[in-house]
C-alpha atoms as a PDB file:
ATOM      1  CA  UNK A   1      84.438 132.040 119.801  1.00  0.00           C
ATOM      2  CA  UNK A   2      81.480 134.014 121.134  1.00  0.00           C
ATOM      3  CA  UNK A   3      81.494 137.033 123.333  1.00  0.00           C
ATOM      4  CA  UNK A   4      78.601 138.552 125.547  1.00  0.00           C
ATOM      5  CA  UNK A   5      78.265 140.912 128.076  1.00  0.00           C
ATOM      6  CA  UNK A   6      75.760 140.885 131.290  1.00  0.00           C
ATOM      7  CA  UNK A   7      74.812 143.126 133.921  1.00  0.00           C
ATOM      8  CA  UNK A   8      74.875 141.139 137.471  1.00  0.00           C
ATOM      9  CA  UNK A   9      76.513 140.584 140.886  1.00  0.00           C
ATOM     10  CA  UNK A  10      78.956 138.458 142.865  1.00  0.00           C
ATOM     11  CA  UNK A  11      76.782 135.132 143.016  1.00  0.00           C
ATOM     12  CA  UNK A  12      78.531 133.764 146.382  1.00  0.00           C
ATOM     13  CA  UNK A  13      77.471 135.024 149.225  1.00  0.00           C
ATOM     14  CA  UNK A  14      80.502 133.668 150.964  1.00  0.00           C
ATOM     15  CA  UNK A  15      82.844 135.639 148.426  1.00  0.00           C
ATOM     16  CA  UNK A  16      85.144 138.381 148.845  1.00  0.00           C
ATOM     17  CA  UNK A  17      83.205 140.180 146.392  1.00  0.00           C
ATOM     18  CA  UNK A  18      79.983 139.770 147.902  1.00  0.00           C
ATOM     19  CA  UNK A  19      79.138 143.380 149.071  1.00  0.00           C
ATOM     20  CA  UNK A  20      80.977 144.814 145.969  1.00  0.00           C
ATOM     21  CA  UNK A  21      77.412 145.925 144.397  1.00  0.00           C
ATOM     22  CA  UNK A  22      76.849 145.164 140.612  1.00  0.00           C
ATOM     23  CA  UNK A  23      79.176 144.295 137.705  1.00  0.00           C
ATOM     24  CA  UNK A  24      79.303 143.782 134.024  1.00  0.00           C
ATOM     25  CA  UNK A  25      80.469 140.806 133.119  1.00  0.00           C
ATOM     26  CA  UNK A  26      82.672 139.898 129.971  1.00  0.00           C
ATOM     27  CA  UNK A  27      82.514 136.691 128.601  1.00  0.00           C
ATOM     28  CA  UNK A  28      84.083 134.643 125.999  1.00  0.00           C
ATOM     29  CA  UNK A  29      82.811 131.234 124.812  1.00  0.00           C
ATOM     30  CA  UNK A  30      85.100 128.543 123.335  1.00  0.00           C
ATOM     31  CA  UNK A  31      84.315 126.170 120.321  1.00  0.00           C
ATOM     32  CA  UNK A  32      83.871 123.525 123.478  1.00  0.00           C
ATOM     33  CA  UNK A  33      80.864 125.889 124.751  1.00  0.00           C
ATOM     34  CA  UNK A  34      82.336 126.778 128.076  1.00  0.00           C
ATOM     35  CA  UNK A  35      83.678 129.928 128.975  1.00  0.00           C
ATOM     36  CA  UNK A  36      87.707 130.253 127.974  1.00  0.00           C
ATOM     37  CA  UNK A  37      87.899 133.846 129.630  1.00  0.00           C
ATOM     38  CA  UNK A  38      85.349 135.853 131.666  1.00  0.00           C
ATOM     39  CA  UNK A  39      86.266 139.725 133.191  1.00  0.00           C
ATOM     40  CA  UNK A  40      83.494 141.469 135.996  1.00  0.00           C
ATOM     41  CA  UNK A  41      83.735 145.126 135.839  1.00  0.00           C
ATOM     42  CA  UNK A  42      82.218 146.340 139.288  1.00  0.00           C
ATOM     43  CA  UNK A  43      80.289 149.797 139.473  1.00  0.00           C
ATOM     44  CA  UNK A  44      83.295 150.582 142.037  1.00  0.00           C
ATOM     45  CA  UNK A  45      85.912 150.191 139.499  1.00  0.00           C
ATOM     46  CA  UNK A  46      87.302 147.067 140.709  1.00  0.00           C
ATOM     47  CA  UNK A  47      87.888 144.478 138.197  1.00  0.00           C
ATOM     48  CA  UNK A  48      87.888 140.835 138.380  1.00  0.00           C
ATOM     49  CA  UNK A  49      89.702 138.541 135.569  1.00  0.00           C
ATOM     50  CA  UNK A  50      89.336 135.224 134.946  1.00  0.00           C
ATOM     51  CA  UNK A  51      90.812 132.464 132.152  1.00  0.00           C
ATOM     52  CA  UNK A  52      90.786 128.331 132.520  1.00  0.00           C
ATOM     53  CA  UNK A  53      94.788 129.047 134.693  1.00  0.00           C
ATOM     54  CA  UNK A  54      93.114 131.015 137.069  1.00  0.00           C
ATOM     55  CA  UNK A  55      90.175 129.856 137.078  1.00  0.00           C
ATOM     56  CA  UNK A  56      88.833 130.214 140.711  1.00  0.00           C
ATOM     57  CA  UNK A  57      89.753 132.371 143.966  1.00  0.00           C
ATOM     58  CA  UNK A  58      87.939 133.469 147.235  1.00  0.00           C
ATOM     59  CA  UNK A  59      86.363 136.264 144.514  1.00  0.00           C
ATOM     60  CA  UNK A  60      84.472 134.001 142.232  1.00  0.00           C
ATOM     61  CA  UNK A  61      85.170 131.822 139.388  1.00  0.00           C
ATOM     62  CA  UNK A  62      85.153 131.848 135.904  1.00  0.00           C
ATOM     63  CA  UNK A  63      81.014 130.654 134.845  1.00  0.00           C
ATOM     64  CA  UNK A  64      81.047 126.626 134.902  1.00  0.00           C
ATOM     65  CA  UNK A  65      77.957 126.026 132.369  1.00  0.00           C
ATOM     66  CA  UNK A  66      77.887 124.556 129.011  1.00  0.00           C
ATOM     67  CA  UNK A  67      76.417 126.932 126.793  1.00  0.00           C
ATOM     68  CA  UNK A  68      74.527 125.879 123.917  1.00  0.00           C
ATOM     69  CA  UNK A  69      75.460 127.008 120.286  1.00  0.00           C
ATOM     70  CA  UNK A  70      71.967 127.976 119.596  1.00  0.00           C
ATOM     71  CA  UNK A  71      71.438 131.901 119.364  1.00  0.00           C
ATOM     72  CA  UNK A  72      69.015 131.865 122.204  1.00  0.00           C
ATOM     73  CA  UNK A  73      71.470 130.573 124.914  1.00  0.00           C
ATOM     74  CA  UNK A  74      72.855 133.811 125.345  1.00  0.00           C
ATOM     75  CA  UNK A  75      69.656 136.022 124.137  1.00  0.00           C
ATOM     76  CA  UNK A  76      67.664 134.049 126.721  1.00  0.00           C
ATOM     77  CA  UNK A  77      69.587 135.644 129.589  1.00  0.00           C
ATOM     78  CA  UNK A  78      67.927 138.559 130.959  1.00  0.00           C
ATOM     79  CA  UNK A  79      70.513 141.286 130.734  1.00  0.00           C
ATOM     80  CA  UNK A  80      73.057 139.810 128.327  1.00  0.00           C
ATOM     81  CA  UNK A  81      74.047 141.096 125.027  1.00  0.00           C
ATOM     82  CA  UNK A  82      76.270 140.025 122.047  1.00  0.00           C
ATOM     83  CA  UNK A  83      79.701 141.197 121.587  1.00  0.00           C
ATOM     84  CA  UNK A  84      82.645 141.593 119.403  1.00  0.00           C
ATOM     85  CA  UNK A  85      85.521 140.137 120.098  1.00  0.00           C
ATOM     86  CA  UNK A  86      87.078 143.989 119.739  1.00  0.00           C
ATOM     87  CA  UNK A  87      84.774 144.300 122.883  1.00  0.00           C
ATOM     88  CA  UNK A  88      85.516 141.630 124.752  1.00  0.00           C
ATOM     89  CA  UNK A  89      89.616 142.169 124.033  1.00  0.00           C
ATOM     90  CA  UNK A  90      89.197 145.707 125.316  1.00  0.00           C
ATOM     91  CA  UNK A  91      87.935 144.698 128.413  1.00  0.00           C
ATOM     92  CA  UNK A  92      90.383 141.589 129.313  1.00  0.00           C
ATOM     93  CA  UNK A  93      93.394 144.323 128.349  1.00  0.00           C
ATOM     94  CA  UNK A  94      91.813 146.876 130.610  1.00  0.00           C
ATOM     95  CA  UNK A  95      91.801 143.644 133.455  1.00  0.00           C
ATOM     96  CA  UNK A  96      95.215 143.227 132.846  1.00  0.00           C
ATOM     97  CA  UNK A  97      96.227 146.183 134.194  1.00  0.00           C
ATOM     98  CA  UNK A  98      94.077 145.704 137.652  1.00  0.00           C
ATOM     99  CA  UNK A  99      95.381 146.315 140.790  1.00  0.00           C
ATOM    100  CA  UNK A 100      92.438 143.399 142.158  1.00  0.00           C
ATOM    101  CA  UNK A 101      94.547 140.825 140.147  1.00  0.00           C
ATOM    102  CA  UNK A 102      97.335 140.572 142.923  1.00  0.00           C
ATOM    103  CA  UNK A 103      94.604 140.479 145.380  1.00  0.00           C
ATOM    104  CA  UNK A 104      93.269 137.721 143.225  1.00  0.00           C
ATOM    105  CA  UNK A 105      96.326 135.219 143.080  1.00  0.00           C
ATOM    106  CA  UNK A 106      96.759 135.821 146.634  1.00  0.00           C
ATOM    107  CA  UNK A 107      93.733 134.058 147.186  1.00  0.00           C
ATOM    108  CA  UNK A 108      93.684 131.677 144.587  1.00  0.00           C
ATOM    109  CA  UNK A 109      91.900 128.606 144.917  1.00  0.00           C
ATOM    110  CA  UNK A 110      93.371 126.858 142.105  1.00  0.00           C
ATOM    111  CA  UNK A 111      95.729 124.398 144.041  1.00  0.00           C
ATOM    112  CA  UNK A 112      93.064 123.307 146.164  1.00  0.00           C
ATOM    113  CA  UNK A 113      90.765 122.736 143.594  1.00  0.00           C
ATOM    114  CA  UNK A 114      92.688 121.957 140.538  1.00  0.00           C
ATOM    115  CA  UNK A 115      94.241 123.250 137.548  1.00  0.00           C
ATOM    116  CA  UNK A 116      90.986 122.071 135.731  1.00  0.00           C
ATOM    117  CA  UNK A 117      87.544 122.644 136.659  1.00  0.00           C
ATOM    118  CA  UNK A 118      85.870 120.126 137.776  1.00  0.00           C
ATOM    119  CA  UNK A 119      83.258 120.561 135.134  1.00  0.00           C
ATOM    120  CA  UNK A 120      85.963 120.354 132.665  1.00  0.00           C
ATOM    121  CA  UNK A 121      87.051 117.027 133.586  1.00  0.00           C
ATOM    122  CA  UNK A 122      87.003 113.680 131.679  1.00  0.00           C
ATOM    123  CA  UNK A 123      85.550 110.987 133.986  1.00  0.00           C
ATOM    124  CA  UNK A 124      87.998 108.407 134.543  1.00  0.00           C
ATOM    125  CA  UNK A 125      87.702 105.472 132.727  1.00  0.00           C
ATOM    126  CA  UNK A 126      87.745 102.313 134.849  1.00  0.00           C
ATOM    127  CA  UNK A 127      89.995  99.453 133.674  1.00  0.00           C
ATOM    128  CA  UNK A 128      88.633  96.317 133.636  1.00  0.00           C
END
């Protein structure tokens, strides 16, 4: 696993979150490269939490890229910085405990788009 930490801001427009101002996001990177769990701390004090169960609501979504395993994947992004994984813990227990995260499954988008993301799925294989 990797862990990093960004400064940034709802990307959607159309989100819930849009007006919320600027965050910090947590994230955590899987051996697969994409992220496994991903909090956004806004300068409010609302808190955002997401893993690959909830992976999506009318807030945002967890990020959808592949990340590379080279050094400069995450060094290359403007305001990011490495983290532990004492770091990144810290935050996701803080998220636990966030009165957003009601708000959150109430507006899940996770049966409409699926339990998976869609960048996460295996193509079908046609059978011949």
């Amino acid at each position: 696993m990797r862990y990093f930490k960004e400064r940034g801001r709802c990307l959607h427009p159309d989100s819930l979150a849009a007006d919320w101002g600027d965050c910090v996001r947590y994230v955590e990177i899987g051996d697969d490269r994409y992220a496994v769990r991903q909090v956004e701390v806004y300068n409010d004090g609302r808190v955002l939490r997401y893993d690959l169960s909830h992976w999506c609501d009318k807030f945002g979504q967890i990020f959808g890229c592949l990340f590379s395993h080279k050094p400069k994947a995450i060094e290359s992004r403007q305001s990011a910085e490495k983290i532990n994984a004492n770091e990144f813990e810290r935050a996701w227990r803080d998220a636990l405990d966030s009165p957003t995260w009601q708000q959150q499954l109430g507006h899940s988008l996770v049966a409409t788009q699926g339990e998976v993301p869609q960048w996460m799925r295996k193509p079908k294989v046609r059978q011949k």
